[in-house]
PDB file of N, CA and C in Angstrom:
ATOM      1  N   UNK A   1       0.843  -1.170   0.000  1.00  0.00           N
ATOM      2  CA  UNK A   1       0.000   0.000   0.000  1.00  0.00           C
ATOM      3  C   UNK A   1       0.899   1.249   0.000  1.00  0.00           C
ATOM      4  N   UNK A   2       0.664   2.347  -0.796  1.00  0.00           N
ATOM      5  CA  UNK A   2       1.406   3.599  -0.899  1.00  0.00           C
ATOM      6  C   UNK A   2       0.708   4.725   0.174  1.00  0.00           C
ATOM      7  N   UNK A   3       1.443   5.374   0.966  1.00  0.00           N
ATOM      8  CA  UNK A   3       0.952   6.723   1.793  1.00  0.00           C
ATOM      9  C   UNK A   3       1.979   7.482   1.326  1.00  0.00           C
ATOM     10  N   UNK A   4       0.940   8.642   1.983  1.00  0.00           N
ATOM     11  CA  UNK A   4       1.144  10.090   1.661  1.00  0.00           C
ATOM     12  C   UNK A   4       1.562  10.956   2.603  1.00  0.00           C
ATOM     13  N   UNK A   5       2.342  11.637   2.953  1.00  0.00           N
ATOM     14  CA  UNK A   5       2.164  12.184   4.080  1.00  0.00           C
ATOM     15  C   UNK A   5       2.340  14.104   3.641  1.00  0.00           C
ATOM     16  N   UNK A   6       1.391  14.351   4.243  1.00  0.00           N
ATOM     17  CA  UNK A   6       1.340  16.116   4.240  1.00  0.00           C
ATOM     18  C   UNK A   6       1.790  17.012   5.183  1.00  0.00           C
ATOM     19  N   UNK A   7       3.062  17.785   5.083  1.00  0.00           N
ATOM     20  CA  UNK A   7       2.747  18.304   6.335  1.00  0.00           C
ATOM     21  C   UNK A   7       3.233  19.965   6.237  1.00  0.00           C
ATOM     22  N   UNK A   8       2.521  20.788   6.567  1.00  0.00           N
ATOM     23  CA  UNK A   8       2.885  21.939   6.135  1.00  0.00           C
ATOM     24  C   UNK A   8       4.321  23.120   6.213  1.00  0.00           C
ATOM     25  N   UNK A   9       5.074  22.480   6.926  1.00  0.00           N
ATOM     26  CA  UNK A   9       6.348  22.680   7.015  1.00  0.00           C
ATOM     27  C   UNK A   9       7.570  21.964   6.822  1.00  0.00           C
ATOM     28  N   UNK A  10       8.733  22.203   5.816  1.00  0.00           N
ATOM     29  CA  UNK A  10       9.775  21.068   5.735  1.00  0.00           C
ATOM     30  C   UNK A  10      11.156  22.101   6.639  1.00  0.00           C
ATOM     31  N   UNK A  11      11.292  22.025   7.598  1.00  0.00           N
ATOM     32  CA  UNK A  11      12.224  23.048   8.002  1.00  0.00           C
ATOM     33  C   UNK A  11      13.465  22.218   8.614  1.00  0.00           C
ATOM     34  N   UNK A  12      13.638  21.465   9.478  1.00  0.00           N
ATOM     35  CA  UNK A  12      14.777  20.809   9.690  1.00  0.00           C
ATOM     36  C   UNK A  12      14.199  18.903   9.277  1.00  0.00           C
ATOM     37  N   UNK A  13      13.216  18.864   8.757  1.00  0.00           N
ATOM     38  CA  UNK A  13      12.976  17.481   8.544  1.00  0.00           C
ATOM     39  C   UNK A  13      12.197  16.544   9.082  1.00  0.00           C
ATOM     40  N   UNK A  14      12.750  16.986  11.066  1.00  0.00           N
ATOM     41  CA  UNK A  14      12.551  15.661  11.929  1.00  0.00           C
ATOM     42  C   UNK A  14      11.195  15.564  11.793  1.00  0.00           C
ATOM     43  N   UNK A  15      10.581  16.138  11.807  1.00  0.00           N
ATOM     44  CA  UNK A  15       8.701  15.382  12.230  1.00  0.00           C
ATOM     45  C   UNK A  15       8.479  14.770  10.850  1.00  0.00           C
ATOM     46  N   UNK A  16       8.819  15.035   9.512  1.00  0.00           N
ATOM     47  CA  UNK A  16       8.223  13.938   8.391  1.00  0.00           C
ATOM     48  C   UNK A  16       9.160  13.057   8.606  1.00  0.00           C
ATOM     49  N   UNK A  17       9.961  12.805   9.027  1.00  0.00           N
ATOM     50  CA  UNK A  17      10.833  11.800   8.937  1.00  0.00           C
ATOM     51  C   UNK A  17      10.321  11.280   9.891  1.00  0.00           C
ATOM     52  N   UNK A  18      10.273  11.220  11.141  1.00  0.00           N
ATOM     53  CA  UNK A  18       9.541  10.456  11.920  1.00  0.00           C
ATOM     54  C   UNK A  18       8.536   9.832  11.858  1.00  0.00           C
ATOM     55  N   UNK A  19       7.544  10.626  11.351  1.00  0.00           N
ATOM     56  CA  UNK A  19       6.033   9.962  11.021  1.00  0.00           C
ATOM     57  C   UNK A  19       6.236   9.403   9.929  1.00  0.00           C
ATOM     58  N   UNK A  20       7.622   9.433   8.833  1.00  0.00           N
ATOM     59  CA  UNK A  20       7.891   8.304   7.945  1.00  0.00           C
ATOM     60  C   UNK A  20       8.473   6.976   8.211  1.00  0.00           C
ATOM     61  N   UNK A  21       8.903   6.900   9.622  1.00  0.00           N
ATOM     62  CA  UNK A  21       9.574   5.684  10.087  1.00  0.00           C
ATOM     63  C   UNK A  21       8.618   5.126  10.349  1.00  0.00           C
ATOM     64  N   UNK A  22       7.681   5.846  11.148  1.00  0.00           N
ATOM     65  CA  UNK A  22       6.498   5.142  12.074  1.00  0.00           C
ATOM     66  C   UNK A  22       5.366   4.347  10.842  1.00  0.00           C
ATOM     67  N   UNK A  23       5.089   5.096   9.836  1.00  0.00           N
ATOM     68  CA  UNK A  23       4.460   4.366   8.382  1.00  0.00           C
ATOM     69  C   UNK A  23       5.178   3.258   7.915  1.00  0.00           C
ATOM     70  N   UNK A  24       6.579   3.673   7.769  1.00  0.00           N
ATOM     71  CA  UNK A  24       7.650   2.594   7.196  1.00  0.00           C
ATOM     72  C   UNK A  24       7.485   0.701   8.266  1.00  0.00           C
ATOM     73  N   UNK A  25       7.102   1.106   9.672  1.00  0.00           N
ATOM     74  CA  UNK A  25       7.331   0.152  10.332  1.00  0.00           C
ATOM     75  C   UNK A  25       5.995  -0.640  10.197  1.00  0.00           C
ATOM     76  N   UNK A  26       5.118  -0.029   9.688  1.00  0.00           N
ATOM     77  CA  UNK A  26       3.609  -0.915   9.298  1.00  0.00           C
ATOM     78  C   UNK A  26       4.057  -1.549   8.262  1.00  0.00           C
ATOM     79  N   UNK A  27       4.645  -2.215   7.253  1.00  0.00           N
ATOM     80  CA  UNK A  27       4.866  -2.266   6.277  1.00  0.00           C
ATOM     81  C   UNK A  27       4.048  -1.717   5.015  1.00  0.00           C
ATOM     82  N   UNK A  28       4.449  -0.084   4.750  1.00  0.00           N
ATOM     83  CA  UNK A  28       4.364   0.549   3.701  1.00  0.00           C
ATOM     84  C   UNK A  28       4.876  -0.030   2.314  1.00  0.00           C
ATOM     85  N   UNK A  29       4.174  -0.165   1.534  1.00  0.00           N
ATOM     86  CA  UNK A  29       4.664  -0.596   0.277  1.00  0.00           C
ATOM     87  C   UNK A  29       5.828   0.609  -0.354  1.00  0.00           C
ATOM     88  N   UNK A  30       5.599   2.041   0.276  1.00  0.00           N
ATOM     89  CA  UNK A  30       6.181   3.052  -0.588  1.00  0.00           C
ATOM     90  C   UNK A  30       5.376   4.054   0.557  1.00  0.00           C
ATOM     91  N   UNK A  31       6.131   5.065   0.693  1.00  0.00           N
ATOM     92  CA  UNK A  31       5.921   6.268   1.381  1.00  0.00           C
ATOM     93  C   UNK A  31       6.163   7.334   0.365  1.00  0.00           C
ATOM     94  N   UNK A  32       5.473   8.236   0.383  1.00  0.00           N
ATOM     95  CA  UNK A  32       6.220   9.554  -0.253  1.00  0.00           C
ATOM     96  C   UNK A  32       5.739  11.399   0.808  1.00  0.00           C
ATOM     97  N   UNK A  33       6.337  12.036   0.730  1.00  0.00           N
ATOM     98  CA  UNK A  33       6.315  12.924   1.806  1.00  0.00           C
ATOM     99  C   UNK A  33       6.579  14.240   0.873  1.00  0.00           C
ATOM    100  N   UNK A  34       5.364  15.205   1.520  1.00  0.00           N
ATOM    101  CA  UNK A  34       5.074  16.711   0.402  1.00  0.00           C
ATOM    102  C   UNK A  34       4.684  17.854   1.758  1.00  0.00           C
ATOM    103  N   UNK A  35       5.264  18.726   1.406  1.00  0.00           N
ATOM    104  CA  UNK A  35       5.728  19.851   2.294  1.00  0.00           C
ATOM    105  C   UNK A  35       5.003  21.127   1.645  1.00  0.00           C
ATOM    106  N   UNK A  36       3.905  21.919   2.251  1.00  0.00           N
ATOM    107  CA  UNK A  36       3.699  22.862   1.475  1.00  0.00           C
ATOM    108  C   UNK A  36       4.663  24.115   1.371  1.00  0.00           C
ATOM    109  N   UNK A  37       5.753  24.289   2.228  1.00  0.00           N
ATOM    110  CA  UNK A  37       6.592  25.252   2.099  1.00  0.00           C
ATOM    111  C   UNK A  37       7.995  24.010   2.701  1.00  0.00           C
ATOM    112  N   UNK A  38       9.322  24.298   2.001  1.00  0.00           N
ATOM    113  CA  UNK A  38      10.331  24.230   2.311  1.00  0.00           C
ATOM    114  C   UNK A  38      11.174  25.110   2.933  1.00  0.00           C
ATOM    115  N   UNK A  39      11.899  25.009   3.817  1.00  0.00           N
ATOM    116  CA  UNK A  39      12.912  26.410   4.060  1.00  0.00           C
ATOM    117  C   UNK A  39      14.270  25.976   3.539  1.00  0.00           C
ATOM    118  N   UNK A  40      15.073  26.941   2.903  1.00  0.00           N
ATOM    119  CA  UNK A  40      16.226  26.730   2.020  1.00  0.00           C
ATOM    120  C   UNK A  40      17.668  27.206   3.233  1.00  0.00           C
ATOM    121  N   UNK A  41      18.249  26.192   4.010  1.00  0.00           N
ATOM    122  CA  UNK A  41      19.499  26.114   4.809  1.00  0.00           C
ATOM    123  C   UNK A  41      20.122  25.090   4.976  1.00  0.00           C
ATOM    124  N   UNK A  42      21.017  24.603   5.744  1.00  0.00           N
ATOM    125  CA  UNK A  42      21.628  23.923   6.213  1.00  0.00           C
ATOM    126  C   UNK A  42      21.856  22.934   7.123  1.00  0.00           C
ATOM    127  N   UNK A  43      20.402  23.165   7.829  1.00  0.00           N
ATOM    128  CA  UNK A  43      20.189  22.288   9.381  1.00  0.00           C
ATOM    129  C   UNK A  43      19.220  20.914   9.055  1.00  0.00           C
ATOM    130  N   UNK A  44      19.557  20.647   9.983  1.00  0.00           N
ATOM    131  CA  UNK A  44      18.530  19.036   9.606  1.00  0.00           C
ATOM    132  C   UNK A  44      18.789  18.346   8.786  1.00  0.00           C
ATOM    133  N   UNK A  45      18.149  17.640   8.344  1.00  0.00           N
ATOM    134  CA  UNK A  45      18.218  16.758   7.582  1.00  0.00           C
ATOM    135  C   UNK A  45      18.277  16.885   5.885  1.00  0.00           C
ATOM    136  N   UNK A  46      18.698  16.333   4.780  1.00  0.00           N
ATOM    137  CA  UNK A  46      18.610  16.756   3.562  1.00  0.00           C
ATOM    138  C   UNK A  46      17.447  17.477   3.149  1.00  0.00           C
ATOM    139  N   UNK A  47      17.642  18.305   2.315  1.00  0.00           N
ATOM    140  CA  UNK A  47      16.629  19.314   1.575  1.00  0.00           C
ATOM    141  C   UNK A  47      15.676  18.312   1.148  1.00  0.00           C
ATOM    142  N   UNK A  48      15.754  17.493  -0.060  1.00  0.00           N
ATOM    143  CA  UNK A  48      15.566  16.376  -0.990  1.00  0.00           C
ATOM    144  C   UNK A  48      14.986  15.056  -0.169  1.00  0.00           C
ATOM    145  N   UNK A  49      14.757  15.470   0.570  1.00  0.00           N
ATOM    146  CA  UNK A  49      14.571  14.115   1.635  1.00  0.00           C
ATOM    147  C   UNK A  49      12.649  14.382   1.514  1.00  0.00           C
ATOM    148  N   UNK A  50      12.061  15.033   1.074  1.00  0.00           N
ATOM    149  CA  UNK A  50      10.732  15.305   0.615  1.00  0.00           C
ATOM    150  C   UNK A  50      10.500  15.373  -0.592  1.00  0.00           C
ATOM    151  N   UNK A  51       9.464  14.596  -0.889  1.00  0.00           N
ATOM    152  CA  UNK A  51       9.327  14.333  -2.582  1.00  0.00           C
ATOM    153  C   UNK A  51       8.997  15.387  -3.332  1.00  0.00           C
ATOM    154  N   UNK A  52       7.742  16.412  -2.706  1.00  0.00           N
ATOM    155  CA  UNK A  52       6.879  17.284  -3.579  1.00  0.00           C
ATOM    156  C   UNK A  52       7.299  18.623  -2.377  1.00  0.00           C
ATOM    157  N   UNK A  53       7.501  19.616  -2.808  1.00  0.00           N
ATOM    158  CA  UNK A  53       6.974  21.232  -2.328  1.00  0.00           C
ATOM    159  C   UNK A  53       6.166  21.973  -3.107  1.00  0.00           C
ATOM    160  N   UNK A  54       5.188  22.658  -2.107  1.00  0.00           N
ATOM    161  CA  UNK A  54       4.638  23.908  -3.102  1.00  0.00           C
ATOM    162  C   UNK A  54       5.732  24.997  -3.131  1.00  0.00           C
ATOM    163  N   UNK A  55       6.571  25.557  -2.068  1.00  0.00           N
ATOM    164  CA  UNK A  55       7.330  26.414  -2.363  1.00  0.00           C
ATOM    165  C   UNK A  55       8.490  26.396  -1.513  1.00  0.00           C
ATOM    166  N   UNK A  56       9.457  27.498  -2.292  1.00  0.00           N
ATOM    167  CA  UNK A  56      10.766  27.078  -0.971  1.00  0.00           C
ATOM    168  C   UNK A  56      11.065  28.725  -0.745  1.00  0.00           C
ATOM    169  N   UNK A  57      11.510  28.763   0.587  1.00  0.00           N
ATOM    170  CA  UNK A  57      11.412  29.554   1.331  1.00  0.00           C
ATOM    171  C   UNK A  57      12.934  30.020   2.016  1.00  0.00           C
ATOM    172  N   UNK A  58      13.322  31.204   1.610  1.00  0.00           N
ATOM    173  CA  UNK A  58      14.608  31.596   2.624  1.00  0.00           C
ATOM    174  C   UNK A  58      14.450  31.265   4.041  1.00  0.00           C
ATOM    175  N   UNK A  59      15.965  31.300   4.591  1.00  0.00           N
ATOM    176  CA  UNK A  59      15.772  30.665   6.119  1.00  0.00           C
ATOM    177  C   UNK A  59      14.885  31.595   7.098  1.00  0.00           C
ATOM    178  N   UNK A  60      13.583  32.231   6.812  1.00  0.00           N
ATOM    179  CA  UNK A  60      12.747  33.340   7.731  1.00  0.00           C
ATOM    180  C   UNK A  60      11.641  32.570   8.380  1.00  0.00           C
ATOM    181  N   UNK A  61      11.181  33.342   9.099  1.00  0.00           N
ATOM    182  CA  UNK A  61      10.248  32.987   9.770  1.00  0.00           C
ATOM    183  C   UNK A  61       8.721  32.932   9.124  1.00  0.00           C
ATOM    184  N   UNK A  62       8.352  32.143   8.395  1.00  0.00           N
ATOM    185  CA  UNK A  62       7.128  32.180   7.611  1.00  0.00           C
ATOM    186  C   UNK A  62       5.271  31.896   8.482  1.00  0.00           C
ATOM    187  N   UNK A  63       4.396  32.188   8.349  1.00  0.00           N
ATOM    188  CA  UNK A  63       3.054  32.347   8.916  1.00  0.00           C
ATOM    189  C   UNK A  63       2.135  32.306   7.976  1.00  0.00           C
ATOM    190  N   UNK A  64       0.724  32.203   8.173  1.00  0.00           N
ATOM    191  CA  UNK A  64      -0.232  31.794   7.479  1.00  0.00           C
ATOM    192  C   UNK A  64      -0.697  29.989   7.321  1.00  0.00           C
ATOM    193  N   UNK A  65      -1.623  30.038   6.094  1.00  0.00           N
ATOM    194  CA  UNK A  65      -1.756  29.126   5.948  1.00  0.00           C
ATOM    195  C   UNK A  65      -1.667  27.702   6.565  1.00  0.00           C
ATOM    196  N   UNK A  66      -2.583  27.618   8.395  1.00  0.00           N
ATOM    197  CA  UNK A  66      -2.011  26.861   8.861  1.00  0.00           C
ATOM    198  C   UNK A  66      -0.761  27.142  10.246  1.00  0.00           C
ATOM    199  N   UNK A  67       0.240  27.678   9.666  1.00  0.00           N
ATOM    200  CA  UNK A  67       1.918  28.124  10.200  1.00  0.00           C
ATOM    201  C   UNK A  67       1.108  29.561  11.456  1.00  0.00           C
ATOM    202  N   UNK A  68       1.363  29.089  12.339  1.00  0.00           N
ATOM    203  CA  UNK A  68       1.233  30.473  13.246  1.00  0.00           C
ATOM    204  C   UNK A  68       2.485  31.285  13.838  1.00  0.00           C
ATOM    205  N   UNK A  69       2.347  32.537  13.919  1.00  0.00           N
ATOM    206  CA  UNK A  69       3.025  33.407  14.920  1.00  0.00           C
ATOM    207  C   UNK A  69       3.016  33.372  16.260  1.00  0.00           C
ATOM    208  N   UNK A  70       3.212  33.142  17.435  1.00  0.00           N
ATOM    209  CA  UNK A  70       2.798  33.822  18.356  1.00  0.00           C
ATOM    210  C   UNK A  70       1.749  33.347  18.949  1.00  0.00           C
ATOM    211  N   UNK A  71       0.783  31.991  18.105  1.00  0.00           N
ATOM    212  CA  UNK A  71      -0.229  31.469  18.461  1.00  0.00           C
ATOM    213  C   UNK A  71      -1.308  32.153  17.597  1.00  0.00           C
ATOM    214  N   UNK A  72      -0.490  33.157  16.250  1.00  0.00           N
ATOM    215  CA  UNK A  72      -1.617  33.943  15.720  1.00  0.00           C
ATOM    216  C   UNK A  72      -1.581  33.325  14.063  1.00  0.00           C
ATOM    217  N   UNK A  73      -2.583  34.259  13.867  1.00  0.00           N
ATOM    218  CA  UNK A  73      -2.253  34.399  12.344  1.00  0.00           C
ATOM    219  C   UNK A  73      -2.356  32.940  11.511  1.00  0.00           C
ATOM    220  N   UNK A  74      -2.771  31.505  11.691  1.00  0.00           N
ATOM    221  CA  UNK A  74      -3.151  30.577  11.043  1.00  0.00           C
ATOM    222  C   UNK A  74      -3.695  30.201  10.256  1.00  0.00           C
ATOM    223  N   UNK A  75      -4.692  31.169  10.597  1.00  0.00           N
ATOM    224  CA  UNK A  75      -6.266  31.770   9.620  1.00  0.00           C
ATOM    225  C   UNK A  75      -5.651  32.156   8.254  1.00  0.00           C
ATOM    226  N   UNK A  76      -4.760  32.726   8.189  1.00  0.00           N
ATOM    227  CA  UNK A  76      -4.369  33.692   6.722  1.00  0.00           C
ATOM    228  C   UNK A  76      -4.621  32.698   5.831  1.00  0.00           C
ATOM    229  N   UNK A  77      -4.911  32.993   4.620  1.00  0.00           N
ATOM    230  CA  UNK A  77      -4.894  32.364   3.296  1.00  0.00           C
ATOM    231  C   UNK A  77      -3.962  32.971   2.990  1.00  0.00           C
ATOM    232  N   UNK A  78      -2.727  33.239   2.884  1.00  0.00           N
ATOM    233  CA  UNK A  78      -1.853  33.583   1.964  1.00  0.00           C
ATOM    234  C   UNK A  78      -0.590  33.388   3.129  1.00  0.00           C
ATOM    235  N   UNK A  79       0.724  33.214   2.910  1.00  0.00           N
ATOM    236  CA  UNK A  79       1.963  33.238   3.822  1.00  0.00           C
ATOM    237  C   UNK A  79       2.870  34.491   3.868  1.00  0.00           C
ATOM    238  N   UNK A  80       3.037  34.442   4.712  1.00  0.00           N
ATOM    239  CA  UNK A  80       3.622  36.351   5.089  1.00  0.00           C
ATOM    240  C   UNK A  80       4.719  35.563   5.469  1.00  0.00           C
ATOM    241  N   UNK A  81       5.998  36.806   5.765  1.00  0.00           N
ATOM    242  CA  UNK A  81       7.463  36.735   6.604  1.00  0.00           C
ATOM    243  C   UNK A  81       6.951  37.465   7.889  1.00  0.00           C
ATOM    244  N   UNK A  82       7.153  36.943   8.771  1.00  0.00           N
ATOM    245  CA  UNK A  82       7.641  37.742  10.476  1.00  0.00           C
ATOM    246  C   UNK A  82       8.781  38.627   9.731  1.00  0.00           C
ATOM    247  N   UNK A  83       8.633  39.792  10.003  1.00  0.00           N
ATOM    248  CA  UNK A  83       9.786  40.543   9.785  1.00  0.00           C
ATOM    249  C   UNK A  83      10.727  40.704  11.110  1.00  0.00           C
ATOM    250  N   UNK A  84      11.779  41.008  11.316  1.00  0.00           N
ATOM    251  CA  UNK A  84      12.515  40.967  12.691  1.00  0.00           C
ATOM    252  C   UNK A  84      12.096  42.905  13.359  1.00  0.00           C
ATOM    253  N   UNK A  85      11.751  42.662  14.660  1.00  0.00           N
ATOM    254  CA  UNK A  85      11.048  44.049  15.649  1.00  0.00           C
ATOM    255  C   UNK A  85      12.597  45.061  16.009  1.00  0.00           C
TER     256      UNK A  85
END
């Protein structure tokens, strides 16, 4: 059987990777893993280690869609930058 996994942030990796082990140990025929935003650095785990992105993202602090601030801002339909105060 093939899964999917969605998760709206690819930023250092660990949580799709995890919830890909935990699928992997049911015996998954095939996993594949899609990130609606990527962040583009150095930490964590490989970039490429997620099959599909909608977009990739400098190393900032991104919100909306889901992604909160502060406990805010989830609601947005569209993704903003936290700018630095």
């Amino acid at each position: 059987m093939a899964f999917q996994i969605v998760d709206d942030i690819f930023d250092e990796g660990h949580t799709l990777a995890a919830i890909k082990g935990s699928v992997e140990k049911r015996d998954a025929g095939s996993v594949k893993m899609a990130a609606m935003v990527r962040k583009d650095h150095e930490r964590g785990l490989d970039r490429d280690d997620v099959d599909f992105v909608g977009m990739d993202v400098t190393d900032v602090y991104v919100f909306g869609c889901g992604m909160d601030a502060y406990e805010e801002w989830r609601h947005l339909d569209e993704i903003l930058v936290l700018e630095d105060s």
